[in-house]
N, C-alpha and C. Protein backbone atom coordinates (compact mmCIF):
# COMPACT_ATOMS: atom_id res chain seq x y z
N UNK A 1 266.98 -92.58 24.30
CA UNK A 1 267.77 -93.42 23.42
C UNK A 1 267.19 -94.83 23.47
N UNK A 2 266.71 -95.08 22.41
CA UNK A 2 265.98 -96.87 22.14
C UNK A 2 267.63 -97.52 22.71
N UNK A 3 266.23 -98.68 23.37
CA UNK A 3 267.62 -100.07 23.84
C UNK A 3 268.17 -100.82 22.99
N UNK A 4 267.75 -100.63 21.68
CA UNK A 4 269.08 -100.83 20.56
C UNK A 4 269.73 -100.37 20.24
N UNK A 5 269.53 -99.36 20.63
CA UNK A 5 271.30 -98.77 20.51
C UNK A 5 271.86 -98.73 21.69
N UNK A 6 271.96 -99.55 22.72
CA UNK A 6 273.04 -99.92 24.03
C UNK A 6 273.51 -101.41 23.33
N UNK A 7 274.38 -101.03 23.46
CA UNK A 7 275.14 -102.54 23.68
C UNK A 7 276.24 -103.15 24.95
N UNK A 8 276.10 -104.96 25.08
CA UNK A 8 276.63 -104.84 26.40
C UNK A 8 277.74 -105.45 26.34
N UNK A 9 279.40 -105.28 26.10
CA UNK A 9 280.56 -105.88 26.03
C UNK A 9 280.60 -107.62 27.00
N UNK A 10 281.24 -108.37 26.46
CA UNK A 10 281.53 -109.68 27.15
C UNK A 10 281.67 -109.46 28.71
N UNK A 11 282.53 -108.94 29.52
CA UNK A 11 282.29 -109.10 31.03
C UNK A 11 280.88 -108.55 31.41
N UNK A 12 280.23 -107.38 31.13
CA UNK A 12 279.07 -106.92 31.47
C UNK A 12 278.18 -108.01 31.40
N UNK A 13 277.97 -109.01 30.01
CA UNK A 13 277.12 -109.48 29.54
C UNK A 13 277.44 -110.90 30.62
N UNK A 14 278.32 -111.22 30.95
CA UNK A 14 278.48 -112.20 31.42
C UNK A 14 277.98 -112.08 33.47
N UNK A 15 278.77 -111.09 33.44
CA UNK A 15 277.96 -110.63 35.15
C UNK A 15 276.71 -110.56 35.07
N UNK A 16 275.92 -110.07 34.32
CA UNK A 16 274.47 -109.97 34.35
C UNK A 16 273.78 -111.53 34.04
N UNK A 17 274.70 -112.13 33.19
CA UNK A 17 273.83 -113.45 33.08
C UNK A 17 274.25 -114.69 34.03
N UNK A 18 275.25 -114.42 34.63
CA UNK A 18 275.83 -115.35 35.62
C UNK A 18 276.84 -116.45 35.25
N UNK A 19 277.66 -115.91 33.49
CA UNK A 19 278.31 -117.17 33.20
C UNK A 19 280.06 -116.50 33.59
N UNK A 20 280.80 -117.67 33.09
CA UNK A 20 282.01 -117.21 32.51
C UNK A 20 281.89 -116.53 31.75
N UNK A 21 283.70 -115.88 31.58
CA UNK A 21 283.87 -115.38 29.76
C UNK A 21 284.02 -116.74 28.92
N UNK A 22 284.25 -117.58 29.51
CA UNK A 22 284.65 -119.00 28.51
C UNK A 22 283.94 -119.43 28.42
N UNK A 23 282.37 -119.38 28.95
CA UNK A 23 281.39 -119.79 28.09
C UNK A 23 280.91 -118.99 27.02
N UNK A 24 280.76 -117.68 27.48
CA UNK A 24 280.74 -116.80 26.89
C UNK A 24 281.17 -116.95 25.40
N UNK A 25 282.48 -116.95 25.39
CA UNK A 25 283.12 -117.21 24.77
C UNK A 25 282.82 -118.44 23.38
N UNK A 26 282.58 -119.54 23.98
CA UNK A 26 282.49 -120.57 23.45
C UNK A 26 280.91 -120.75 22.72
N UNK A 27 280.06 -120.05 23.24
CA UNK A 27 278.63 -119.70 23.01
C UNK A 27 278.53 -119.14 21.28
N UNK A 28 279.51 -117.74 21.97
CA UNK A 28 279.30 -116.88 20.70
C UNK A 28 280.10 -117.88 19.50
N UNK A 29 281.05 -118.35 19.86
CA UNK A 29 281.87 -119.58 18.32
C UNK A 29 281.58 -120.38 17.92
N UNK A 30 280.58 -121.18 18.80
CA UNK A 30 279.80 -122.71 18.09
C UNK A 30 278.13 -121.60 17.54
N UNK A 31 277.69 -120.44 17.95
CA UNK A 31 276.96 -120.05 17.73
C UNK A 31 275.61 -119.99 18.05
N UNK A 32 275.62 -120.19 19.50
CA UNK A 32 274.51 -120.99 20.49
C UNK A 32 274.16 -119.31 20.44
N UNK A 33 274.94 -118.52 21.17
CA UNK A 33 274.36 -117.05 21.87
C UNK A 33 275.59 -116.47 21.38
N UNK A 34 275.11 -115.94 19.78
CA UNK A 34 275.82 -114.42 19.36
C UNK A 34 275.43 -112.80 19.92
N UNK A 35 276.24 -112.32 19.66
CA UNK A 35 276.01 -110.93 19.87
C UNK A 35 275.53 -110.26 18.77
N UNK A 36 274.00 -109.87 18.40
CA UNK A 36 273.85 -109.10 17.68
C UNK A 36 273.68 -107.95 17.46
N UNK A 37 274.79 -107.20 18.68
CA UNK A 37 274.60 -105.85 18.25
C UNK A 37 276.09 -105.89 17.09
N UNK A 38 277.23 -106.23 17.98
CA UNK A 38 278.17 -106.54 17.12
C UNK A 38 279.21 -107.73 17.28
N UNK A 39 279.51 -108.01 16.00
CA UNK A 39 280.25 -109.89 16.61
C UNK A 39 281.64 -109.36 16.37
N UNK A 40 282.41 -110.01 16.90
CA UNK A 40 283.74 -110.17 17.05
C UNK A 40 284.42 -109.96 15.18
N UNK A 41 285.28 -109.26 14.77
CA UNK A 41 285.44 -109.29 13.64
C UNK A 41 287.13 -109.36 13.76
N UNK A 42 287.88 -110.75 14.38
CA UNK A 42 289.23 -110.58 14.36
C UNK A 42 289.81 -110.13 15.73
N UNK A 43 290.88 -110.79 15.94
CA UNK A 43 291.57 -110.24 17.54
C UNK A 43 291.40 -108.83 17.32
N UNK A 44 290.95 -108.44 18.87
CA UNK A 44 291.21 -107.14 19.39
C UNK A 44 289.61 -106.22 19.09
N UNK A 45 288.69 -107.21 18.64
CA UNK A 45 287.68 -106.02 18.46
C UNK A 45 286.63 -106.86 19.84
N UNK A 46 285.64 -105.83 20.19
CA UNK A 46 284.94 -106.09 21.27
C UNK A 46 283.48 -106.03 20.88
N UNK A 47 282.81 -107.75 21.10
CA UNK A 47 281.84 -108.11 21.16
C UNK A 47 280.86 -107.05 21.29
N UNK A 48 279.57 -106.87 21.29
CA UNK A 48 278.78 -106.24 22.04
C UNK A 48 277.20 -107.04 21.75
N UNK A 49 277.16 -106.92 22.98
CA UNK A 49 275.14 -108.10 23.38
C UNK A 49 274.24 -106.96 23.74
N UNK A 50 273.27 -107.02 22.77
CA UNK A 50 271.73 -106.79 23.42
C UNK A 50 271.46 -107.13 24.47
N UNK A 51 270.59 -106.33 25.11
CA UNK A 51 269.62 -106.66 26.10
C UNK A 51 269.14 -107.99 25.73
N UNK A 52 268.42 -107.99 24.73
CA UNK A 52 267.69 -109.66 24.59
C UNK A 52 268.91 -110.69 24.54
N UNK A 53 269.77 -110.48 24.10
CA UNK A 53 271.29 -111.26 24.08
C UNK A 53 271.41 -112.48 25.16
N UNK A 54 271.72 -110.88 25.79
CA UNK A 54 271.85 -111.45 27.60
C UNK A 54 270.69 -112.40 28.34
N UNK A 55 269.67 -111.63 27.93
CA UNK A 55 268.39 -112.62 28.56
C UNK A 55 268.85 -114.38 28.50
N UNK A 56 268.64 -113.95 26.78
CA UNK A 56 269.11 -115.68 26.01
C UNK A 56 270.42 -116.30 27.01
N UNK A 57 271.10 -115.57 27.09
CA UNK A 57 272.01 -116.33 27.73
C UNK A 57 271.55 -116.59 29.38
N UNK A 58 271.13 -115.82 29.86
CA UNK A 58 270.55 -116.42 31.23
C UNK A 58 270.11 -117.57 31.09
N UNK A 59 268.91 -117.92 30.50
CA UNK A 59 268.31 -118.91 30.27
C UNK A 59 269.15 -120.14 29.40
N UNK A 60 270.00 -120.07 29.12
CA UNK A 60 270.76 -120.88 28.58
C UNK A 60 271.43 -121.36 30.05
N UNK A 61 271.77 -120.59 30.74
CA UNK A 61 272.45 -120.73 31.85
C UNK A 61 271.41 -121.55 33.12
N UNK A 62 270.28 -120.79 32.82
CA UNK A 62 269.84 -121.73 34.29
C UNK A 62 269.57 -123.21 33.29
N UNK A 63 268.83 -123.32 32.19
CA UNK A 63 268.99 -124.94 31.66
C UNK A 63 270.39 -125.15 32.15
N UNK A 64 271.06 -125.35 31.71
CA UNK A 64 272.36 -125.97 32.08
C UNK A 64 272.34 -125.93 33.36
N UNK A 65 272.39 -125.18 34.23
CA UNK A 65 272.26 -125.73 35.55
C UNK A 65 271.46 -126.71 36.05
N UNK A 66 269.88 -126.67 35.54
CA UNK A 66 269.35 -127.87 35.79
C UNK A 66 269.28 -129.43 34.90
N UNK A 67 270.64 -129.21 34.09
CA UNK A 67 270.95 -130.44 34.22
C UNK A 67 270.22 -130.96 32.22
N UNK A 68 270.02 -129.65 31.57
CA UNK A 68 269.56 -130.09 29.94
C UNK A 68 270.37 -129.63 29.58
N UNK A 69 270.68 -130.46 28.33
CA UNK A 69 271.95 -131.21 27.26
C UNK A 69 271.88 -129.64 26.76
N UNK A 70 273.41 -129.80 26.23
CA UNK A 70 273.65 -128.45 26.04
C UNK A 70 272.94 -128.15 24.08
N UNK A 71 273.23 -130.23 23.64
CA UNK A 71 272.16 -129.92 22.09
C UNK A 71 270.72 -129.59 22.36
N UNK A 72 269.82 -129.95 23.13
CA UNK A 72 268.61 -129.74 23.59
C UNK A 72 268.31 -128.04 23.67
N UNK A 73 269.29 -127.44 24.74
CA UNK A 73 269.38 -126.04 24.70
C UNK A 73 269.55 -125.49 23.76
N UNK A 74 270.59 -125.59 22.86
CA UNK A 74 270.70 -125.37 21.16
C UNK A 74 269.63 -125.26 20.54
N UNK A 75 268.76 -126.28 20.83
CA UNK A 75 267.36 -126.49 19.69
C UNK A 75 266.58 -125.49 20.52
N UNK A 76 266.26 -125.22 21.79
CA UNK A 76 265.38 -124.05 22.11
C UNK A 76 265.96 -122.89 21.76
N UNK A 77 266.89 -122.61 22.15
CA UNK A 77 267.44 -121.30 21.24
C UNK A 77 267.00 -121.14 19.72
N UNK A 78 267.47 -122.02 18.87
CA UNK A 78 266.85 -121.84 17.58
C UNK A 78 265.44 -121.60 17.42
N UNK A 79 264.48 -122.14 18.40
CA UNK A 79 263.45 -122.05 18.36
C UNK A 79 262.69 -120.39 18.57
N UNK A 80 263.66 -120.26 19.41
CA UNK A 80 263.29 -118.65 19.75
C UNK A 80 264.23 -117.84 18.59
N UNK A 81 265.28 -118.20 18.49
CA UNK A 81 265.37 -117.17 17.11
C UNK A 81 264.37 -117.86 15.84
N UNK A 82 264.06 -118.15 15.37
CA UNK A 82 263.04 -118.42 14.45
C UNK A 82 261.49 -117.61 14.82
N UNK A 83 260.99 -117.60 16.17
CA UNK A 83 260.20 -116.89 16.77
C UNK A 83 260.90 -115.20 16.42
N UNK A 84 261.53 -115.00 16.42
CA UNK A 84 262.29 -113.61 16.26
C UNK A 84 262.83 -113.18 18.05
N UNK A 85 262.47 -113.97 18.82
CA UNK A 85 262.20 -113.35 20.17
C UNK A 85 261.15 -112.75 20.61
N UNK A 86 259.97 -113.03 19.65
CA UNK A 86 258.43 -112.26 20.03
C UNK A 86 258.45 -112.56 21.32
N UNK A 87 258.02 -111.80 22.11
CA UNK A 87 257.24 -111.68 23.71
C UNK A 87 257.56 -112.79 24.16
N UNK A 88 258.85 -112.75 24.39
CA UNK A 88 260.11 -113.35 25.20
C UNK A 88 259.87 -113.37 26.24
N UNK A 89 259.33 -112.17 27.33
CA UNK A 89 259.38 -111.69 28.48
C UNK A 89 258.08 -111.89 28.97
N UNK A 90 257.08 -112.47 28.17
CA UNK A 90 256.06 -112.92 28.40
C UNK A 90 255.87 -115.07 28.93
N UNK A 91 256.87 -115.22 28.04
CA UNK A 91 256.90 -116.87 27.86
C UNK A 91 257.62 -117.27 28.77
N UNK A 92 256.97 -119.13 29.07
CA UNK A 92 257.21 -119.87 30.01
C UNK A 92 258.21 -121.11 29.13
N UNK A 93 259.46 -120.84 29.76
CA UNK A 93 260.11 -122.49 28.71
C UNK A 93 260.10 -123.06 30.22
N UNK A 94 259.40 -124.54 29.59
CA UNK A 94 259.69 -126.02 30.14
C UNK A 94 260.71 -126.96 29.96
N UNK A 95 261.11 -127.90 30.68
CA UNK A 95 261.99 -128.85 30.01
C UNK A 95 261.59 -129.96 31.24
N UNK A 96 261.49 -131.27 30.59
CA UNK A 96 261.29 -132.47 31.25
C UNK A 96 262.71 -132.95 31.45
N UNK A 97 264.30 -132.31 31.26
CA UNK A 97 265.20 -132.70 31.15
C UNK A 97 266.19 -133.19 29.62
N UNK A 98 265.02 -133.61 28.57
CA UNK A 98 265.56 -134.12 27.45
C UNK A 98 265.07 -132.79 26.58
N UNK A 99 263.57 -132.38 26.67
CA UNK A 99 262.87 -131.68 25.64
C UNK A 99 262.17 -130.60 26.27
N UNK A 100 262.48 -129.52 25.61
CA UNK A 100 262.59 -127.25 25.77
C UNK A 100 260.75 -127.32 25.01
N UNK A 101 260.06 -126.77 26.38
CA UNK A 101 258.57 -126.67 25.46
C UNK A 101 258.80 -125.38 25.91
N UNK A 102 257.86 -124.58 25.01
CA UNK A 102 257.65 -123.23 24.67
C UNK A 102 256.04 -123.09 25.29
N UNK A 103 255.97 -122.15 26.63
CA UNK A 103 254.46 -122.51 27.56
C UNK A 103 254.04 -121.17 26.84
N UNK A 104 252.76 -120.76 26.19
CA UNK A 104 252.41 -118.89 26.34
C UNK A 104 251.05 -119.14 26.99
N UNK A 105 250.44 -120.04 27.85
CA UNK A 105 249.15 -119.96 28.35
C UNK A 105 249.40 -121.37 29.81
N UNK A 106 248.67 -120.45 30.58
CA UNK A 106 248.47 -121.47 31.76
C UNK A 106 247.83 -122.76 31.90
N UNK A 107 247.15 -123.44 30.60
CA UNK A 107 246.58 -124.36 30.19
C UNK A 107 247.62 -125.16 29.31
N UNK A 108 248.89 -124.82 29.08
CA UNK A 108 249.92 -125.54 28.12
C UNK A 108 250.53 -126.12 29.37
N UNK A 109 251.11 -125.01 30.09
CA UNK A 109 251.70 -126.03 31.44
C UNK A 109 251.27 -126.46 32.18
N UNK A 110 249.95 -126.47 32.31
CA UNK A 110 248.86 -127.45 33.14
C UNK A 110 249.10 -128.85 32.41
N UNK A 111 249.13 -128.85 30.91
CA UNK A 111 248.97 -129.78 30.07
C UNK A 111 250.39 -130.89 30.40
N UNK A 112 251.46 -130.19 30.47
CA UNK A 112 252.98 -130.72 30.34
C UNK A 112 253.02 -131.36 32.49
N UNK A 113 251.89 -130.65 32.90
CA UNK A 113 252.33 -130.65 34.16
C UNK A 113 251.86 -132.28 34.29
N UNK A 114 250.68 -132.48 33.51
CA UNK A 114 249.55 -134.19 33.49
C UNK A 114 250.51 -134.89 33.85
N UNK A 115 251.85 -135.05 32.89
CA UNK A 115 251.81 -135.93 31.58
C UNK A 115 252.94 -136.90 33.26
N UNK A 116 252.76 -136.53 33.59
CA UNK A 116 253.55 -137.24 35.36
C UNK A 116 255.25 -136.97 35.96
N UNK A 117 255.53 -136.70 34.81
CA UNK A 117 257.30 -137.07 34.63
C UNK A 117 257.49 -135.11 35.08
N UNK A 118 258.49 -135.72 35.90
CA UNK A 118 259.50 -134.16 36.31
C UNK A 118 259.79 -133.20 35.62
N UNK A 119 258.95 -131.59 35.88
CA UNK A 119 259.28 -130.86 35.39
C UNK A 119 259.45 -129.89 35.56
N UNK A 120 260.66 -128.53 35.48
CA UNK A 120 260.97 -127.58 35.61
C UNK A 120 260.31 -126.38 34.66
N UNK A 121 260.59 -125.26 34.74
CA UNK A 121 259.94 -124.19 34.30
C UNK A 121 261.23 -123.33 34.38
N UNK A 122 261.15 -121.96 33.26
CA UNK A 122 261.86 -120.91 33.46
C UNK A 122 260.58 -119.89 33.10
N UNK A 123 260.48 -118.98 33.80
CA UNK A 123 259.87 -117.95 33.42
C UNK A 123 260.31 -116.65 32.44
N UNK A 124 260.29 -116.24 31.69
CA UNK A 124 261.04 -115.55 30.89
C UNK A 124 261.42 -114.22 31.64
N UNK A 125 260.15 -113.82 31.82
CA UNK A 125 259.70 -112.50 32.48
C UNK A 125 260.56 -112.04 33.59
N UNK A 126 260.81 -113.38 34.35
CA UNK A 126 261.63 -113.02 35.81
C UNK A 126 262.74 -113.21 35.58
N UNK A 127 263.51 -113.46 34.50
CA UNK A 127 265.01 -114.03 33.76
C UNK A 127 265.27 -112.18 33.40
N UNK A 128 263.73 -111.83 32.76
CA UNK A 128 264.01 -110.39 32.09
C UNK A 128 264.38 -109.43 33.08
N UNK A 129 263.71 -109.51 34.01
CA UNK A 129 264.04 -108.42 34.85
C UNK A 129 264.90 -108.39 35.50
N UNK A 130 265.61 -109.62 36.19
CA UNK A 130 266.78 -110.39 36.63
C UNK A 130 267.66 -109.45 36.20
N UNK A 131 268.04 -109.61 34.47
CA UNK A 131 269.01 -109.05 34.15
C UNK A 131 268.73 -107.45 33.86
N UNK A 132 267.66 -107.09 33.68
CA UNK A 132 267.31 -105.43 33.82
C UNK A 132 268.14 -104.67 35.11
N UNK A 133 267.58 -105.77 36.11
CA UNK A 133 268.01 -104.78 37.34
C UNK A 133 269.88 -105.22 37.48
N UNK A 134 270.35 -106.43 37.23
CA UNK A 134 271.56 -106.29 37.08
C UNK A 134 272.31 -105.51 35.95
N UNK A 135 271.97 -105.33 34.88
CA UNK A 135 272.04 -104.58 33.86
C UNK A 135 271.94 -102.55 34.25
N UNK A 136 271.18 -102.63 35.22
CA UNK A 136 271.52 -101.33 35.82
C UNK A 136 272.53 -100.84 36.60
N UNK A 137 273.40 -101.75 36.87
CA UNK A 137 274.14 -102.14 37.78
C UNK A 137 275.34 -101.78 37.26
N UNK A 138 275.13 -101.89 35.98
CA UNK A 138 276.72 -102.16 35.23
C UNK A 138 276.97 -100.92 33.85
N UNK A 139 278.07 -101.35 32.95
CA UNK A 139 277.89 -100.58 32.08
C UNK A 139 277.66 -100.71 30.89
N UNK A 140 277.02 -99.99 29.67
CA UNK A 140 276.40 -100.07 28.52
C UNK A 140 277.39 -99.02 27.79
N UNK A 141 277.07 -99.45 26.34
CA UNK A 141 277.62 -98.77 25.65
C UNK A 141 276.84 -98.26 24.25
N UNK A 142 276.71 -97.11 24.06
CA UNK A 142 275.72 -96.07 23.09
C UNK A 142 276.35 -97.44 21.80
N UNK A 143 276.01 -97.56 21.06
CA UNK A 143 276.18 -98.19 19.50
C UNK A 143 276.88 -97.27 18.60
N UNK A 144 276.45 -95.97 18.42
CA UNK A 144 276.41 -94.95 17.83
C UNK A 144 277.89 -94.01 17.89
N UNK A 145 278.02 -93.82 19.90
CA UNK A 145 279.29 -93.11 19.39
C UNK A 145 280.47 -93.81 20.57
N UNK A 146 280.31 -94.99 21.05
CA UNK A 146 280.80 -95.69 21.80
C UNK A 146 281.24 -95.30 23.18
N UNK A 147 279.90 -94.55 23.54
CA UNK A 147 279.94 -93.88 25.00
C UNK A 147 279.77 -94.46 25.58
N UNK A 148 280.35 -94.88 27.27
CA UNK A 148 280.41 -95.53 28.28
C UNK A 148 278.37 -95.01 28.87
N UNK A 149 277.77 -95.63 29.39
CA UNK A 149 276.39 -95.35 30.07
C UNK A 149 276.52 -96.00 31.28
N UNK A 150 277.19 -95.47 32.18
CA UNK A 150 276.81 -96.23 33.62
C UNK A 150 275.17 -96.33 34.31
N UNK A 151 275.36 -97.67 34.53
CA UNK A 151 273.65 -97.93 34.97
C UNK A 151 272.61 -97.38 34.05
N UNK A 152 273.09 -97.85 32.65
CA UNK A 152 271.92 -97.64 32.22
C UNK A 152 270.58 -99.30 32.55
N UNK A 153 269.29 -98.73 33.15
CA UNK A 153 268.38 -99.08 32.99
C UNK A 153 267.42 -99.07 31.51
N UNK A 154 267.56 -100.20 30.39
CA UNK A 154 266.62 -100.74 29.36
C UNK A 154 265.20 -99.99 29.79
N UNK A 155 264.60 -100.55 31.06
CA UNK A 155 263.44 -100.11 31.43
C UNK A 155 262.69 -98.77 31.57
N UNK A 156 263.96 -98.36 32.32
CA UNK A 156 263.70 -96.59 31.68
C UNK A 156 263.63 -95.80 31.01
N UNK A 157 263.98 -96.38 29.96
CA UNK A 157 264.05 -95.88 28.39
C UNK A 157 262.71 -96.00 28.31
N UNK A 158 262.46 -97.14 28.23
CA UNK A 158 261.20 -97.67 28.01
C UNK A 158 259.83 -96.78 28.82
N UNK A 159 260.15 -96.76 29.86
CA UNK A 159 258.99 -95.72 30.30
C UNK A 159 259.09 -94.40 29.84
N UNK A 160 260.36 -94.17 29.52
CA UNK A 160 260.57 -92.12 29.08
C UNK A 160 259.78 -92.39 27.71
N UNK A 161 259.80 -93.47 26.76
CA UNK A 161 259.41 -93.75 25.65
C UNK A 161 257.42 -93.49 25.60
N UNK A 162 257.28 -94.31 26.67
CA UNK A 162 255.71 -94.56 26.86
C UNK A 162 255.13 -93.20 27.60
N UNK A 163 255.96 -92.78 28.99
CA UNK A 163 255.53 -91.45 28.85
C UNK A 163 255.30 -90.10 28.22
N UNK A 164 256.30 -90.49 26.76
CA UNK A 164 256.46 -89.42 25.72
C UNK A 164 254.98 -89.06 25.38
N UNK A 165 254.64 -90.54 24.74
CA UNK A 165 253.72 -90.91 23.92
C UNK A 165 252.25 -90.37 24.34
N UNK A 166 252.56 -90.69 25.16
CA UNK A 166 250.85 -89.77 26.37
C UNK A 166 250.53 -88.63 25.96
């Protein structure tokens, strides 16, 4: 079963990424980090987040912990949805505190590293797996016929997928 069709309800999505539901919450309404498997349509219906969802929100989460504006975070987010999320799990975001650089080569953050002024890094890759292996942890839900998947692992799909293919 492709990892688009799991989806991950608000507490799941939130244990795996380390927030509240009230950020959570507040994310998906100003529209920082929607759910696009399915959005809220009226009291009583239940969210559901992608895998990539969740990522986004990790990383929303450790910026904010280290201390970048929550408009700053806004604008990297947009930045990566405009990217579509291409090779997410590949990329390095920077932030000097005010401004979200987008690293894909070890010569970009060499470059940002010159420039003297304090700077942090998120790795995408280790955000991804972060929530993979917590994401195994917890529960998913089929898209299709709204079956509970305990511990489903994204990743394993992914290898049953690549081992098919062989």
């Amino acid at each position: 079963m492709a990892s688009e069709q799991i989806g991950y309800r608000g507490p799941t999505a939130c244990a795996a990424a380390g927030i509240t539901y009230r950020q959570l919450d507040y994310w998906a309404r100003t529209g920082l980090v929607e759910p696009s498997v399915r959005p809220a349509h009226g009291s009583g219906t239940q969210r559901l987040y992608s895998f990539r969802d969740v990522v986004v929100l990790k990383i929303v989460k450790r910026f904010l912990d280290t201390g970048v504006s929550l408009q700053n975070i806004r604008t990297a987010v947009q930045h990566l949805r405009e990217c579509g999320f291409r090779d997410l799990e590949r990329m390095t975001l920077m932030s000097d505190g005010a401004t979200v650089y987008e690293c894909t080569s070890p010569d970009e953050v060499h470059a940002l590293l010159q420039g003297g002024q304090g700077i942090f890094g998120i790795a995408v890759g280790v955000v991804w797996r972060d929530v993979e292996s917590a994401l195994s942890q917890l529960h998913g839900e089929r898209v299709d016929t709204g079956e509970t998947l305990v511990g489903h692992n994204p990743a394993d799909e992914l290898a049953r997928r690549r081992n098919r293919a062989v």
